[in-house]
C-alpha atoms as a PDB file:
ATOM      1  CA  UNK A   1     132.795  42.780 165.815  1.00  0.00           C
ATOM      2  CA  UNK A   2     132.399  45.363 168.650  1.00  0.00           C
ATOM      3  CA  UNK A   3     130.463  48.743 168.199  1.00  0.00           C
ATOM      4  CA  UNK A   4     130.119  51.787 170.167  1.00  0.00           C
ATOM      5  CA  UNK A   5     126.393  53.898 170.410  1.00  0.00           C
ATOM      6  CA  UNK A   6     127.530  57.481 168.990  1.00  0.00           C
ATOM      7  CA  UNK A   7     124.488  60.214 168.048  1.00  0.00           C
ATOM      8  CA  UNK A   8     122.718  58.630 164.888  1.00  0.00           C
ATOM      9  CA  UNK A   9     124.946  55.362 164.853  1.00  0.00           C
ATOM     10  CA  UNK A  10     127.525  52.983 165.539  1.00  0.00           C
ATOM     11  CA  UNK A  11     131.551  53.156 165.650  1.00  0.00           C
ATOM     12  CA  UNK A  12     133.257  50.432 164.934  1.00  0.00           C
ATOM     13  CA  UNK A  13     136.318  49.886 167.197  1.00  0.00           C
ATOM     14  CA  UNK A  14     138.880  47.491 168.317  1.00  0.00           C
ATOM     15  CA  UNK A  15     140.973  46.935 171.344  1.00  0.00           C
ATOM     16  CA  UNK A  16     144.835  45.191 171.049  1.00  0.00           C
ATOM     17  CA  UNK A  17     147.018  44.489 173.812  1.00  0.00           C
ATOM     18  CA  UNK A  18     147.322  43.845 177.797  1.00  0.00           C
ATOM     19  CA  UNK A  19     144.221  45.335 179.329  1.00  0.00           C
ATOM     20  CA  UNK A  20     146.392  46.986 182.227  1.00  0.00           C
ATOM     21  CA  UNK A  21     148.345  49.003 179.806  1.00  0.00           C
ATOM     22  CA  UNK A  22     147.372  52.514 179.650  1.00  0.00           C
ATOM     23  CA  UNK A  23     145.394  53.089 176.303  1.00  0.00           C
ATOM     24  CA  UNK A  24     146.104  54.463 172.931  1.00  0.00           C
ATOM     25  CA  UNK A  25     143.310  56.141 170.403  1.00  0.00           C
ATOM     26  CA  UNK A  26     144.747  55.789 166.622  1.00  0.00           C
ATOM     27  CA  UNK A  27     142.387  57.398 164.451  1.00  0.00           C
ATOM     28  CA  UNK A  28     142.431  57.179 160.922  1.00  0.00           C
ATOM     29  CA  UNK A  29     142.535  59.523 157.683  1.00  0.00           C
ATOM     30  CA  UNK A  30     139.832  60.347 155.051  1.00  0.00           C
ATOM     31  CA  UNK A  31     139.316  57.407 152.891  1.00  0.00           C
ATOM     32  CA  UNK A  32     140.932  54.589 155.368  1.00  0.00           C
ATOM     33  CA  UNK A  33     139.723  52.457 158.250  1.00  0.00           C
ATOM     34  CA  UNK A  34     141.264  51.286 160.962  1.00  0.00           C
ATOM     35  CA  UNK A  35     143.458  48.806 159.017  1.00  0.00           C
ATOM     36  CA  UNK A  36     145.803  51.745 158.212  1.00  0.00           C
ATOM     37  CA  UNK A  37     147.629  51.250 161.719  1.00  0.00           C
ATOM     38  CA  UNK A  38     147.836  47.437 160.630  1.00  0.00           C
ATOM     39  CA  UNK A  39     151.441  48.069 160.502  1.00  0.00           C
ATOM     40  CA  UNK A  40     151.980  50.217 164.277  1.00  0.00           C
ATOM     41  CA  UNK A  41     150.412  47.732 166.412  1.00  0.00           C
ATOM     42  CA  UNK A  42     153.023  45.151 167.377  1.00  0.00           C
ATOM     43  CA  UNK A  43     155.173  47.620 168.440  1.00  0.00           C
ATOM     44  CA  UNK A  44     152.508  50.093 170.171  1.00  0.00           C
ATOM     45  CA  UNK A  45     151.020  47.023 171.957  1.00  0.00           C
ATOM     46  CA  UNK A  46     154.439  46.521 173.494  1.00  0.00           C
ATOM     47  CA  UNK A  47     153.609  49.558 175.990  1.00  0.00           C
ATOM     48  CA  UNK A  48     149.845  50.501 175.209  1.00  0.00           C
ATOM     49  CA  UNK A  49     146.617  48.820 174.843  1.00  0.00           C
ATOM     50  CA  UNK A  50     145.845  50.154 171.425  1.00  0.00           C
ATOM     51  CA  UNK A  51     142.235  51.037 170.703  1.00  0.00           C
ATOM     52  CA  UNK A  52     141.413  52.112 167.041  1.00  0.00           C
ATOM     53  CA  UNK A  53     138.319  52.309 165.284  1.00  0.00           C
ATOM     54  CA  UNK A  54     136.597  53.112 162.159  1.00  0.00           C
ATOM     55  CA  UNK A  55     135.258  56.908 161.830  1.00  0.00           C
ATOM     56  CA  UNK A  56     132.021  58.547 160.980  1.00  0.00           C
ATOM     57  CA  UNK A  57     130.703  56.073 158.063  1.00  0.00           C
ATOM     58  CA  UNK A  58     134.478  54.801 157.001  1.00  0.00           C
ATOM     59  CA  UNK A  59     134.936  50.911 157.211  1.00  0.00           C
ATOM     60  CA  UNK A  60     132.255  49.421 159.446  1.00  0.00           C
ATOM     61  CA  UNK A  61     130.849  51.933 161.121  1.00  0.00           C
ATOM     62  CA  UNK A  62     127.373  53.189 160.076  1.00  0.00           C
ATOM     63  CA  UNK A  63     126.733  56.557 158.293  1.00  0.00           C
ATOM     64  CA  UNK A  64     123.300  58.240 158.493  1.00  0.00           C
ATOM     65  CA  UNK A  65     123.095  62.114 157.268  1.00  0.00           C
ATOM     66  CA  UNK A  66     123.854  64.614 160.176  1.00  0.00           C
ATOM     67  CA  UNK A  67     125.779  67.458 160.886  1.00  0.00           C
ATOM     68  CA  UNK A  68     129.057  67.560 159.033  1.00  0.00           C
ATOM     69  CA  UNK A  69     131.862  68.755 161.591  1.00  0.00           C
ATOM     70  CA  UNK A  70     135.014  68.267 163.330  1.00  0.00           C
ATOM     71  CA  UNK A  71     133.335  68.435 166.380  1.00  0.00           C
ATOM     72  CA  UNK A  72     130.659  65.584 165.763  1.00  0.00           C
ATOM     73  CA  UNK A  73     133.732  63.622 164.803  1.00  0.00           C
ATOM     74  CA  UNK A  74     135.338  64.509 168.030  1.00  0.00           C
ATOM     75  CA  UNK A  75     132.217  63.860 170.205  1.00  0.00           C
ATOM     76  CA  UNK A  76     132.123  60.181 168.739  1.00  0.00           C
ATOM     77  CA  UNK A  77     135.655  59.536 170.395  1.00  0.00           C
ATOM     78  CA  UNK A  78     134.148  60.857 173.696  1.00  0.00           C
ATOM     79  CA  UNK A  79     131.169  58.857 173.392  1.00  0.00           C
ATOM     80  CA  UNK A  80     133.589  55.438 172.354  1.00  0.00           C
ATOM     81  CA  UNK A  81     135.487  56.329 175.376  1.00  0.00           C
ATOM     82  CA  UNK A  82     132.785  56.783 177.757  1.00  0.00           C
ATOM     83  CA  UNK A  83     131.540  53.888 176.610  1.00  0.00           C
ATOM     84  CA  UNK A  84     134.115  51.527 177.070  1.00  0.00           C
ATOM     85  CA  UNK A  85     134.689  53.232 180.537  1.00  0.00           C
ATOM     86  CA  UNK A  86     138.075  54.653 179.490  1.00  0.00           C
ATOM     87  CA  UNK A  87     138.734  58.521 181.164  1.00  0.00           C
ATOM     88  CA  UNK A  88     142.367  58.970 180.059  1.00  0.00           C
ATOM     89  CA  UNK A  89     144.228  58.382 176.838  1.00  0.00           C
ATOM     90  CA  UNK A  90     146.915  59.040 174.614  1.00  0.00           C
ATOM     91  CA  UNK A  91     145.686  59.902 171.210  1.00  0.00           C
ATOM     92  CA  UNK A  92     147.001  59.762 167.550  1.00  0.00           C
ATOM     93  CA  UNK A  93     145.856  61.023 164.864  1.00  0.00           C
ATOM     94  CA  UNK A  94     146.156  61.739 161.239  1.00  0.00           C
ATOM     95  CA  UNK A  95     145.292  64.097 158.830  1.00  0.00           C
ATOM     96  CA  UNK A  96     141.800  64.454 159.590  1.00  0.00           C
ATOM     97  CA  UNK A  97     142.285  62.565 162.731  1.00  0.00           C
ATOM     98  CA  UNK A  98     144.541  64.875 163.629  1.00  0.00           C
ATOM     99  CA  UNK A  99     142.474  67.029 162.979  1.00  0.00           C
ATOM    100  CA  UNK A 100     140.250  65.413 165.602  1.00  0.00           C
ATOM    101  CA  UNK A 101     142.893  65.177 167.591  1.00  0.00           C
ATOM    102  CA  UNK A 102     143.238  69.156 167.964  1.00  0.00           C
ATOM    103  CA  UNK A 103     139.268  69.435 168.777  1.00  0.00           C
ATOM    104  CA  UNK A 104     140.176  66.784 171.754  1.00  0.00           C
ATOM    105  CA  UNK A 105     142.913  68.861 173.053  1.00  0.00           C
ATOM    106  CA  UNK A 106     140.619  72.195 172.649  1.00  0.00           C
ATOM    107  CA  UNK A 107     137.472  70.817 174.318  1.00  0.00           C
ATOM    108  CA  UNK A 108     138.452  67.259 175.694  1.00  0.00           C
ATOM    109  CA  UNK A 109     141.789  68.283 177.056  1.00  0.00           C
ATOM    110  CA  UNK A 110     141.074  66.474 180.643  1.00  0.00           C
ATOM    111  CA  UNK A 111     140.834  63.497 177.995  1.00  0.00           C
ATOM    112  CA  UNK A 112     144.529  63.321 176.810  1.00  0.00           C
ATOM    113  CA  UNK A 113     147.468  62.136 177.997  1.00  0.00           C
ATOM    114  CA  UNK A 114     149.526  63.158 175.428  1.00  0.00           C
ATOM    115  CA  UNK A 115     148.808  64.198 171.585  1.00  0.00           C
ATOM    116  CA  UNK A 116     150.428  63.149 168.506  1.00  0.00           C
ATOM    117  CA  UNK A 117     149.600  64.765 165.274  1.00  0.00           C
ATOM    118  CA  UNK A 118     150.389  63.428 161.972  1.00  0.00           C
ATOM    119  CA  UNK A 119     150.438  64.939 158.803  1.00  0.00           C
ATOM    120  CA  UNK A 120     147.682  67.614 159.722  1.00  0.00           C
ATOM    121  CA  UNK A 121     147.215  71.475 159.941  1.00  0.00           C
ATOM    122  CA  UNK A 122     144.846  73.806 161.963  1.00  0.00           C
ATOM    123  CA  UNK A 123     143.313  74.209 158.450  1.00  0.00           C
ATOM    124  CA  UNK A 124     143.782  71.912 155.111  1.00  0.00           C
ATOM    125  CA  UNK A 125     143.296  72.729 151.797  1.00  0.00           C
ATOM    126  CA  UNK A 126     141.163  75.535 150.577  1.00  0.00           C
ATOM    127  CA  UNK A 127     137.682  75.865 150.124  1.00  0.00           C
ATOM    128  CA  UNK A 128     137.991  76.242 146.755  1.00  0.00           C
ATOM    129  CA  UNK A 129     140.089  72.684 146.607  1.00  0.00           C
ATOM    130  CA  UNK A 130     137.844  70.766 149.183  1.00  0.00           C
ATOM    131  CA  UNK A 131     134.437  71.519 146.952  1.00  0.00           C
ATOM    132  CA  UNK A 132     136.254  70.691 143.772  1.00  0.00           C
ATOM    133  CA  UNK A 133     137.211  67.608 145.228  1.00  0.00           C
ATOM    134  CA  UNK A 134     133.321  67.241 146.138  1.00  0.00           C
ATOM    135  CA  UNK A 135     132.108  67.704 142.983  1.00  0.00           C
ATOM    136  CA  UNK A 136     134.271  65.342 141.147  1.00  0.00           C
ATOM    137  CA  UNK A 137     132.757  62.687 143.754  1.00  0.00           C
ATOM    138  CA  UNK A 138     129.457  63.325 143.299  1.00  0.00           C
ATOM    139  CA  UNK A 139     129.836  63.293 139.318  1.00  0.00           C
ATOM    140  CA  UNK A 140     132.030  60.383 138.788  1.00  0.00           C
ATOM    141  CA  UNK A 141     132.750  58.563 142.756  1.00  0.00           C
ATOM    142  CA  UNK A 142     135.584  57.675 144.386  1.00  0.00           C
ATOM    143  CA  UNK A 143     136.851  55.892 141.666  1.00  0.00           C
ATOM    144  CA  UNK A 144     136.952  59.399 139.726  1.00  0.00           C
ATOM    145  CA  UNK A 145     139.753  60.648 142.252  1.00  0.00           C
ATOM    146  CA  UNK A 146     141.584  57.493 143.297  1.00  0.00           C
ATOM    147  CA  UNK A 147     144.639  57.933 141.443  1.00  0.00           C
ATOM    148  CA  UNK A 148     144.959  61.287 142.103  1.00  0.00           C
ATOM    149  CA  UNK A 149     144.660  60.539 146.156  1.00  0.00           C
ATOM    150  CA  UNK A 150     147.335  57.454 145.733  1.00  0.00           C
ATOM    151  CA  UNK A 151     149.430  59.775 144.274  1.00  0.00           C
ATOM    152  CA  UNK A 152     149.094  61.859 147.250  1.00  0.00           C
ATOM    153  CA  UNK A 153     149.522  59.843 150.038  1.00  0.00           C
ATOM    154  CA  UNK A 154     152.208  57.519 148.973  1.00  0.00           C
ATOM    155  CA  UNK A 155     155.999  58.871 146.621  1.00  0.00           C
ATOM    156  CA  UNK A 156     157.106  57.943 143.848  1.00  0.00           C
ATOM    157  CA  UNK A 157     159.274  55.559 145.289  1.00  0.00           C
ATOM    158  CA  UNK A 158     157.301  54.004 147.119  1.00  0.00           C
ATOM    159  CA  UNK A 159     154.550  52.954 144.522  1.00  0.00           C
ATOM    160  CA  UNK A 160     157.682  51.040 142.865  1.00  0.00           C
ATOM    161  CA  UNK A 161     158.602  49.473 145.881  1.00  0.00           C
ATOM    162  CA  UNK A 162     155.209  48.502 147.489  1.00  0.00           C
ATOM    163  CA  UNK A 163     152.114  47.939 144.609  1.00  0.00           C
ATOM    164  CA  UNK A 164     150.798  45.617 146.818  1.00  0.00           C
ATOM    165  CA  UNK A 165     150.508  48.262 149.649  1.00  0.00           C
ATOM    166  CA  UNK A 166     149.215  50.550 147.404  1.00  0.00           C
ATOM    167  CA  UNK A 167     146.506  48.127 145.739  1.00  0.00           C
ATOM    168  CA  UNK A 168     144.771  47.760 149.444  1.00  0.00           C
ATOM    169  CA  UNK A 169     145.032  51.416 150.224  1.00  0.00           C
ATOM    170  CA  UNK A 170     142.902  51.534 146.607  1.00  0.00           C
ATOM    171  CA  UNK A 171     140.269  48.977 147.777  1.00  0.00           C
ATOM    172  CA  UNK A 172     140.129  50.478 150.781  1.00  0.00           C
ATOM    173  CA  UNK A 173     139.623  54.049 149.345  1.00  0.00           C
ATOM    174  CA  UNK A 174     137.174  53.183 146.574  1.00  0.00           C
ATOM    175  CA  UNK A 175     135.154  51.180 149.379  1.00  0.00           C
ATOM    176  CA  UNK A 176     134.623  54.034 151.386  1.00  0.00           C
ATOM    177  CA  UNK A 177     130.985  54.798 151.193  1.00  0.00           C
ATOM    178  CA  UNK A 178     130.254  58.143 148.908  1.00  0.00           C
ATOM    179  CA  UNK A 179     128.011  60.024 151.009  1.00  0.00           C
ATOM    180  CA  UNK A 180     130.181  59.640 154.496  1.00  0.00           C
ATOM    181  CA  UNK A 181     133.445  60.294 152.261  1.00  0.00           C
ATOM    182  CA  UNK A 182     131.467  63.353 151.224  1.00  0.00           C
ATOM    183  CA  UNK A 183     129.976  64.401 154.652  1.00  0.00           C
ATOM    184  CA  UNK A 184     134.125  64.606 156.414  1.00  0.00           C
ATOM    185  CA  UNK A 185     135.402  66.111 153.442  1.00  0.00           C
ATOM    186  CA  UNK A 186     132.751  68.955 153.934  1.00  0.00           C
ATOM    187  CA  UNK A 187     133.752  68.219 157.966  1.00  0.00           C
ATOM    188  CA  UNK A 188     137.212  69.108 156.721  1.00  0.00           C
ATOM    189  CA  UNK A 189     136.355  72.000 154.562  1.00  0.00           C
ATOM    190  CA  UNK A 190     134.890  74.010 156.907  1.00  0.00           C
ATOM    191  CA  UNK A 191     137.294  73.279 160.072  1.00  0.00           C
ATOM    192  CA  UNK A 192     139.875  75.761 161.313  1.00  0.00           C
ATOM    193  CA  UNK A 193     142.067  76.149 164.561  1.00  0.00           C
ATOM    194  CA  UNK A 194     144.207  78.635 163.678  1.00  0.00           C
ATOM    195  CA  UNK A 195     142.493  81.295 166.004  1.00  0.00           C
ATOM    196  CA  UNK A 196     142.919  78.838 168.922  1.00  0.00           C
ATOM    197  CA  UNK A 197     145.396  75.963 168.385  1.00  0.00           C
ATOM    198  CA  UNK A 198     147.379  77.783 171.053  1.00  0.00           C
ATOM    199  CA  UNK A 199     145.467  77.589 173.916  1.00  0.00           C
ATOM    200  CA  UNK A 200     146.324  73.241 173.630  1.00  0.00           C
ATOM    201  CA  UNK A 201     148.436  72.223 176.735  1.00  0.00           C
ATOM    202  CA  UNK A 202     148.577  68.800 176.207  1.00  0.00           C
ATOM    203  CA  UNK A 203     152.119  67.308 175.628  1.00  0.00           C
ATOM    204  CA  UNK A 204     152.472  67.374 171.579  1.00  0.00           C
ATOM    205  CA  UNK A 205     154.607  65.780 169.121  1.00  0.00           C
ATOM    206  CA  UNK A 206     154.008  66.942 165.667  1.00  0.00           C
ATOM    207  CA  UNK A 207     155.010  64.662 162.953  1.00  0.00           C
ATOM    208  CA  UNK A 208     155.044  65.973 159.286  1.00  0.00           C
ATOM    209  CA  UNK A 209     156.065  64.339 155.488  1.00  0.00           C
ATOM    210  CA  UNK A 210     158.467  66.073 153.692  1.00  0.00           C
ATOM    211  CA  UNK A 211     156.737  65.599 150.656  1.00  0.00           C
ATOM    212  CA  UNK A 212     153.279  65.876 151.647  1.00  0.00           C
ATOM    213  CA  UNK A 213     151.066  67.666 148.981  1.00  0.00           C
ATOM    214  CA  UNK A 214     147.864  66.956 150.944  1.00  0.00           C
ATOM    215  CA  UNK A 215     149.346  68.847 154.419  1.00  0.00           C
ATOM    216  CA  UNK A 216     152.571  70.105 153.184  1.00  0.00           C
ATOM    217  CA  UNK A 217     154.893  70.551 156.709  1.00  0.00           C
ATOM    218  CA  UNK A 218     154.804  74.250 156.799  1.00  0.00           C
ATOM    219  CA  UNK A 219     151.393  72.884 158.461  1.00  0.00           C
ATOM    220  CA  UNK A 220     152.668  70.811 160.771  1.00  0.00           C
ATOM    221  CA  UNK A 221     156.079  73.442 161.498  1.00  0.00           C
ATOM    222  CA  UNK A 222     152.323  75.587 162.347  1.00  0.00           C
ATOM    223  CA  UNK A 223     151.335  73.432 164.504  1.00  0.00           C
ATOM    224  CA  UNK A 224     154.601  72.773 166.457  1.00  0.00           C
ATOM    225  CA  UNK A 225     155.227  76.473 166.871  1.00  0.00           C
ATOM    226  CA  UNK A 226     151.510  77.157 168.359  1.00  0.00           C
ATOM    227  CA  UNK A 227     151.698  74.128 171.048  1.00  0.00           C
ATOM    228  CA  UNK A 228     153.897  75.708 173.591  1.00  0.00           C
ATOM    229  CA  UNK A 229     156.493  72.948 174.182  1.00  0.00           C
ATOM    230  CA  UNK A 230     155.701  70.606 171.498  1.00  0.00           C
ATOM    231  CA  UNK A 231     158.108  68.268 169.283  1.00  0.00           C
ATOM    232  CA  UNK A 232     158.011  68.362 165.810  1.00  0.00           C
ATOM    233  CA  UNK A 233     159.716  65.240 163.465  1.00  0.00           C
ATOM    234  CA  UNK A 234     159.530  65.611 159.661  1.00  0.00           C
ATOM    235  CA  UNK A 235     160.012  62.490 157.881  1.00  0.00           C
ATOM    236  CA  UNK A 236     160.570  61.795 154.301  1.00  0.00           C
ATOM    237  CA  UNK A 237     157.566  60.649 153.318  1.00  0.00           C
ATOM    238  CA  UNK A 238     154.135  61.476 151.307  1.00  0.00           C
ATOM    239  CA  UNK A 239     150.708  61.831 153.355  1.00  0.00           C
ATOM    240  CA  UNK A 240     150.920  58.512 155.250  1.00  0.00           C
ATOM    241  CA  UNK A 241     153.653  58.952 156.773  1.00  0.00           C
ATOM    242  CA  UNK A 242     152.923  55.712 159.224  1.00  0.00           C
ATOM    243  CA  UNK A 243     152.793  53.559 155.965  1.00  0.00           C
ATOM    244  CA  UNK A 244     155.347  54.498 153.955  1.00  0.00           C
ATOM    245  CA  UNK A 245     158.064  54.623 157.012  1.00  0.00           C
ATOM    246  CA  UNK A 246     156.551  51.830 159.372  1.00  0.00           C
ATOM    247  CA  UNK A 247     159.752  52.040 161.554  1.00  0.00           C
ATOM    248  CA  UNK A 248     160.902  55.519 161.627  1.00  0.00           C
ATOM    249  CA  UNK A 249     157.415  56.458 162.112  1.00  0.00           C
ATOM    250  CA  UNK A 250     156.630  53.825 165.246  1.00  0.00           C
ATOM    251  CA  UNK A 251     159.610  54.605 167.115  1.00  0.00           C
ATOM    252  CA  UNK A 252     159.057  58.671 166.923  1.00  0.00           C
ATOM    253  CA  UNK A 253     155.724  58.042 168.214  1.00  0.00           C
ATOM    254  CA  UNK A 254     156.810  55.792 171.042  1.00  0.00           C
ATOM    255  CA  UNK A 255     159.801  57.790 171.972  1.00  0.00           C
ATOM    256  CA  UNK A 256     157.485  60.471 172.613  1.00  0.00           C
ATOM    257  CA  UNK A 257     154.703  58.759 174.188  1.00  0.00           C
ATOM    258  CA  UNK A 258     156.789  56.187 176.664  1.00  0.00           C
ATOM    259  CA  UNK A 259     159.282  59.086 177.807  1.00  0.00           C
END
């Protein structure tokens, strides 16, 4: 199991596909690890070599209590990349890696190839929301909120059609360590590009979920209408949008990446 040196830890990471393929960063949401792209990599390894790894204190990667931002997030993907010896990438991301993915294009842009941002804003949620949602962590866990989240990231329909998706996304929520779950949602809280997302020049595609609750796609319409030239997609989907529509979702991506 590889690892990467970041400030005050270890990230987790691993590489699929050809190693003279030009790389791809997937980088995954609050409450996931890097199984959540499980789905995407067949078809990304057809044209990438696909790195992913585990953020700050999410699946195996370690969790000790520093500074909670976006940008120490951000930093860690530098520090993976300049540790494997990688100096250009394509980068997905979403919700708070996309979120990460915006810091990268503000203060890593030499880093990026291209951007894709999925089901993100310049700013999520509310203060208000985000230390409600704290609260109810620290009083009663994960396990408190799970059902609530599910309900969030996948539709109706699809908890009908998929319970076995659904079941692992619960595992892999409820595993999440409480104090790193805590530490991004405070890293989430308290980040906000909507003073500067337009200064990004990296070639963007925006994708968004029609019925997102967690970034509805007035967000990500945001987003697409601050990155001059960017793409915007909206699917029909809930908050994972690369779960629920595994096909749709992979060929936007690499339509926009391989053109």
């Amino acid at each position: 199991m590889p690892f990467a040196p970041v400030e005050d830890g270890r990230l987790h990471y691993r590489l699929d596909g050809k190693q003279d393929l030009p790389v791809l960063v997937l980088s995954n949401s609050l409450g996931t690890d890097l199984s959540m792209w499980d789905a995407q990599v067949p078809a990304f390894t057809q044209h990438f070599r696909v790195l992913r790894y585990d953020s700050y204190g999410h699946g195996a990667s370690t969790f000790s209590v520093r500074e909670s931002k976006i940008d120490v997030l951000g930093k860690d993907v530098v520090g993976l990349l300049d540790h494997l010896g990688i100096a250009t990438v394509s980068f997905c991301g979403l919700s708070v890696g996309g979120m990460v993915g915006q810091w990268l294009a503000l203060h890593a842009g030499e880093r990026l190839a291209k951007l894709v941002l999925c089901n993100t804003s310049a700013h999520i949620g509310t203060v208000e929301s985000w230390n409600a949602r704290i609260e109810a962590v620290r009083q009663g866990g994960i396990s408190s909120i799970s059902e609530a989240i599910l309900e969030r990231w996948f539709t109706a329909p699809f908890h009908q059609r998929e319970p076995g998706t659904v079941d692992r996304f619960r595992k892999m929520l409820e595993a999440t360590p409480r104090e790193s779950y805590l530490a991004t949602c405070v890293a989430i809280r308290d980040a906000d590009f909507r003073g500067e997302i337009s200064r990004v020049r990296t070639k963007t595609l925006v994708i968004a979920g029609t019925q997102d609750k967690a970034t509805p796609p007035e967000g990500g319409r945001y987003l697409a209408e601050q990155i001059h030239g960017s793409r915007y997609v909206e699917l029909d989907t809930a908050h994972l949008s690369n779960v629920e529509l595994v096909q749709r979702f992979s060929e936007e991506v690499l339509k926009f990446l391989v053109s």
